[in-house]
N, C-alpha and C. Protein backbone atom coordinates (compact mmCIF):
# COMPACT_ATOMS: atom_id res chain seq x y z
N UNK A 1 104.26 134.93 58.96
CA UNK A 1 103.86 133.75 59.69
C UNK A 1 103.65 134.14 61.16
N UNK A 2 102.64 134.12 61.81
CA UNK A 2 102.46 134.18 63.13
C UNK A 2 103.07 133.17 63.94
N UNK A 3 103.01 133.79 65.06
CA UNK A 3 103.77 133.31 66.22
C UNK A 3 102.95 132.06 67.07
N UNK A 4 103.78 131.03 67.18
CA UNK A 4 102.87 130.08 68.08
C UNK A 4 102.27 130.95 69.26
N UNK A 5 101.10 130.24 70.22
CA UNK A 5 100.98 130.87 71.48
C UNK A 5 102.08 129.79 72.31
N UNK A 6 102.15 130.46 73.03
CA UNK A 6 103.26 129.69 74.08
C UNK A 6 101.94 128.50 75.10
N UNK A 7 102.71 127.61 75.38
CA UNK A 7 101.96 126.77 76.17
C UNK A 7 101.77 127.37 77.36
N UNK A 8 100.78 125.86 77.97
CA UNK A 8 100.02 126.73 79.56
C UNK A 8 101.09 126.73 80.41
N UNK A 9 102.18 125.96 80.07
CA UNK A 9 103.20 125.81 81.34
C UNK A 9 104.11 127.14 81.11
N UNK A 10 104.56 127.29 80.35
CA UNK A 10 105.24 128.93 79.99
C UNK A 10 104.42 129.54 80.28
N UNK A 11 103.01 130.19 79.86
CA UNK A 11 102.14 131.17 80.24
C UNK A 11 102.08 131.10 81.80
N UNK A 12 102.17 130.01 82.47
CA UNK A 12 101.81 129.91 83.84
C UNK A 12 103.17 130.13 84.41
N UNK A 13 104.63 129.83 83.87
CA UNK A 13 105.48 130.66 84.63
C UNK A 13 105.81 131.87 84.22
N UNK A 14 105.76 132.23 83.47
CA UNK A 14 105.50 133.95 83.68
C UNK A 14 104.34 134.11 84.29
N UNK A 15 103.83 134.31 84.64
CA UNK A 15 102.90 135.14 85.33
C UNK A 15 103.16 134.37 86.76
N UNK A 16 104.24 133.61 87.28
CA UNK A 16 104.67 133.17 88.49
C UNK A 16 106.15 134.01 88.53
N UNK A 17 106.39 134.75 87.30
CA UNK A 17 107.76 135.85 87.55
C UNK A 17 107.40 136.97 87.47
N UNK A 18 106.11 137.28 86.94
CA UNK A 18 105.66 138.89 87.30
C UNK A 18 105.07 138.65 88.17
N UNK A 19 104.54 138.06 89.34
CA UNK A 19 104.01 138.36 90.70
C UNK A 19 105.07 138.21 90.96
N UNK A 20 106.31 137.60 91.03
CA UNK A 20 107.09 137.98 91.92
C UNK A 20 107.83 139.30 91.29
N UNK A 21 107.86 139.70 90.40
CA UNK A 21 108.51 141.09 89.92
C UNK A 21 107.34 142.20 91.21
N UNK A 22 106.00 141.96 91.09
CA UNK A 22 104.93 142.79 91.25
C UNK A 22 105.47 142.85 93.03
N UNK A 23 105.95 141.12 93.60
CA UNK A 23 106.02 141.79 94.96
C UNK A 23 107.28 142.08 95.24
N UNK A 24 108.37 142.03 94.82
CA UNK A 24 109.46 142.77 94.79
C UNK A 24 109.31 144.12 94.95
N UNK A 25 108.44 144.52 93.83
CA UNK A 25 108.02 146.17 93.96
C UNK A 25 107.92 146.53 94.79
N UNK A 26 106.85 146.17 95.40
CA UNK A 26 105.81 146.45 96.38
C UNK A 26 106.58 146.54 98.06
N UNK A 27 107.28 145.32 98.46
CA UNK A 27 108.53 144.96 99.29
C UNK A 27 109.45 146.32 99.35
N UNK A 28 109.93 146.64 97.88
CA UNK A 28 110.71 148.28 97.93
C UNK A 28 110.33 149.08 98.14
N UNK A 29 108.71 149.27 98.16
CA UNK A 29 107.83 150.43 97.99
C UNK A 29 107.86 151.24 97.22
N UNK A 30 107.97 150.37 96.06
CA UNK A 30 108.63 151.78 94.79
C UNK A 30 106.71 151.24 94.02
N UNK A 31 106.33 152.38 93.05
CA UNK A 31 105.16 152.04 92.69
C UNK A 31 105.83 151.63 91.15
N UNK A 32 104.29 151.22 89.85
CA UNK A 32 104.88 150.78 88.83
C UNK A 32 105.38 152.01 88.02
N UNK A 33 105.18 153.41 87.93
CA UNK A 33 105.60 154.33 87.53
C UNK A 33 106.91 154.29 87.57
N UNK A 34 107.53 154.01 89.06
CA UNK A 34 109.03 154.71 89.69
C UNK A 34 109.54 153.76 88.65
N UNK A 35 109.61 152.16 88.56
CA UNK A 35 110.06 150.86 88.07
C UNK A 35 110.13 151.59 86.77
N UNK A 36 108.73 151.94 85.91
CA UNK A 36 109.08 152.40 84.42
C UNK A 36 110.48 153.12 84.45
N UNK A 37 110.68 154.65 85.09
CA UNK A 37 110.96 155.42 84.83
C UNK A 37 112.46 155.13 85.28
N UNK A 38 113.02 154.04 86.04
CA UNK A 38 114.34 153.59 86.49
C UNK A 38 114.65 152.51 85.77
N UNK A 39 114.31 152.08 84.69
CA UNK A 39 114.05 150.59 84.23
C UNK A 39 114.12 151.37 82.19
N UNK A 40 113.20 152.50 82.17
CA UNK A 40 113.57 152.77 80.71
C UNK A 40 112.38 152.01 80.18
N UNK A 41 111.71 151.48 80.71
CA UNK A 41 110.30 150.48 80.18
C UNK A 41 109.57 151.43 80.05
N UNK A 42 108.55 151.72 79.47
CA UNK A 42 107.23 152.45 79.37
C UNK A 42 105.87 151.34 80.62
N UNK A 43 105.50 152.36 80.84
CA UNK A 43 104.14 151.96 82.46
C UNK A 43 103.52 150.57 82.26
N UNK A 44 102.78 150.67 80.98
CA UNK A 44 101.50 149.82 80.63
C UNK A 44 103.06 148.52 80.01
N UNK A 45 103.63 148.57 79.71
CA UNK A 45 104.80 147.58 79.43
C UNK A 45 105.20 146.72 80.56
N UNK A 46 105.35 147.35 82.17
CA UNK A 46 105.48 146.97 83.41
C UNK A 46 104.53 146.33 83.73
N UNK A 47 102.81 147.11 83.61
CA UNK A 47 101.86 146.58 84.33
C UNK A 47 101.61 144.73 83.26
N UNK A 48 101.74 145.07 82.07
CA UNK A 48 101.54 143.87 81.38
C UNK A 48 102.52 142.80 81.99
N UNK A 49 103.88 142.88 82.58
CA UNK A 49 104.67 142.20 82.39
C UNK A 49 104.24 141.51 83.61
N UNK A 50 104.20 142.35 84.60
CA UNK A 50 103.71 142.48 85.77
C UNK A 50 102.63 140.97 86.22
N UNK A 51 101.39 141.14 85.02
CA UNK A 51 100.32 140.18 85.22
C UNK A 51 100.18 139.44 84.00
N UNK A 52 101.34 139.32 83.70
CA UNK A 52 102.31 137.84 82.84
C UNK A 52 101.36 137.44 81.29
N UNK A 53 100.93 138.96 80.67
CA UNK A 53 100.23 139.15 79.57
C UNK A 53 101.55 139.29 78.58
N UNK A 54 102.68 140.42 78.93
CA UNK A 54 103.42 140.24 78.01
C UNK A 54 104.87 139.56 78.69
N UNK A 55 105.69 138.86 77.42
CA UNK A 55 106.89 138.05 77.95
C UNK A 55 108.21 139.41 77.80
N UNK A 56 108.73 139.39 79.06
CA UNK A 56 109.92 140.20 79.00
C UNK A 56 110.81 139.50 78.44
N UNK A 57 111.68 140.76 77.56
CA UNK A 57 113.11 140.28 77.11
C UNK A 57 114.06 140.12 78.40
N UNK A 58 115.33 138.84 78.56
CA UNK A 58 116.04 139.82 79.00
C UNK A 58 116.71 140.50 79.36
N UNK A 59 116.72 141.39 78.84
CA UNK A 59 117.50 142.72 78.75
C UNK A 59 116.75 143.56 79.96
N UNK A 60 115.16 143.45 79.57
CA UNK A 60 114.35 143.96 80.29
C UNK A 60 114.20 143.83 81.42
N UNK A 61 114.35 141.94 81.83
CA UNK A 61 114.60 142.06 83.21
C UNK A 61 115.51 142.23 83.89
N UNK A 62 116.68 143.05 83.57
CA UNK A 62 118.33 143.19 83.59
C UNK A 62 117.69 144.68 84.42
N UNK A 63 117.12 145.06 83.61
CA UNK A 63 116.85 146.65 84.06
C UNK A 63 115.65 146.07 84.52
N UNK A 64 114.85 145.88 84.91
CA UNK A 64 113.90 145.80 85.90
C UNK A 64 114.43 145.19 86.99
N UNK A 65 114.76 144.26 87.46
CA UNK A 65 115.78 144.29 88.55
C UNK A 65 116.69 145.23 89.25
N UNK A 66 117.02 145.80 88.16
CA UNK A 66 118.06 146.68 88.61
C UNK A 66 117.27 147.93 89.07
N UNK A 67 115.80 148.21 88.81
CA UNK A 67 115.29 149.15 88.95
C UNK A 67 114.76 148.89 90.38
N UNK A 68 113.99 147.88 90.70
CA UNK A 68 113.90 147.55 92.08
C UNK A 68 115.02 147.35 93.14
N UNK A 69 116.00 146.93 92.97
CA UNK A 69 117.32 146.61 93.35
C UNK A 69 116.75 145.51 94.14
N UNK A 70 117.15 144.35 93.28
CA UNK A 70 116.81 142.98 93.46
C UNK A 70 117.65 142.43 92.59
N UNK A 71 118.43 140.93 93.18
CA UNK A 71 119.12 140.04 92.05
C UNK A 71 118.02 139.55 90.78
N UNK A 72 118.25 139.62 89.81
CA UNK A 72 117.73 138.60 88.86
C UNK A 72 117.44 137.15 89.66
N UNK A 73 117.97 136.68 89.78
CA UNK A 73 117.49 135.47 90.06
C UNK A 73 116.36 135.14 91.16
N UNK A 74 116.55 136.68 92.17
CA UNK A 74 115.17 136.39 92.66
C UNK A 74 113.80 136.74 91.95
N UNK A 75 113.85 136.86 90.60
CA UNK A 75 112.93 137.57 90.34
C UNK A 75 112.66 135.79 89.34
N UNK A 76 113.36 135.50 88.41
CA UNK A 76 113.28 133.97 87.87
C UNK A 76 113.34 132.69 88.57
N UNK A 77 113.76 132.86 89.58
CA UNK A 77 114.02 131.17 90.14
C UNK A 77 113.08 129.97 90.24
């Protein structure tokens, strides 16, 4: 059985938590490589998450946070 698509209001806040994941990055000056490779994510996994194509677990954003060194909650709020 396939998966519903998620509505526009979910689709539209993620991709209002990967720009802010994206400027977190950017703020650290870490690029999306460094994030993969401190985070345990694979690249194209970041860049998706990044521009709110794919939904992070999370676990994922546990370690992506932690890879930028940023609270979680600034990255969801």
């Amino acid at each position: 059985m396939p998966s519903a698509r998620p509505s526009d209001s979910v689709l539209a806040r993620r991709r209002v938590v990967g720009e802010r994941i994206r400027a977190a990055r950017l703020h650290a000056g870490l690029t999306q490589e460094r994030v993969a490779l401190d985070s345990g994510i694979d690249r194209p996994s970041v860049v998706r998450i990044e521009q709110g194509q794919q939904s992070p677990t999370l676990d994922s954003l546990f370690r992506i946070a932690d890879a930028i060194g940023v609270p979680l909650a600034d990255l969801v709020r």
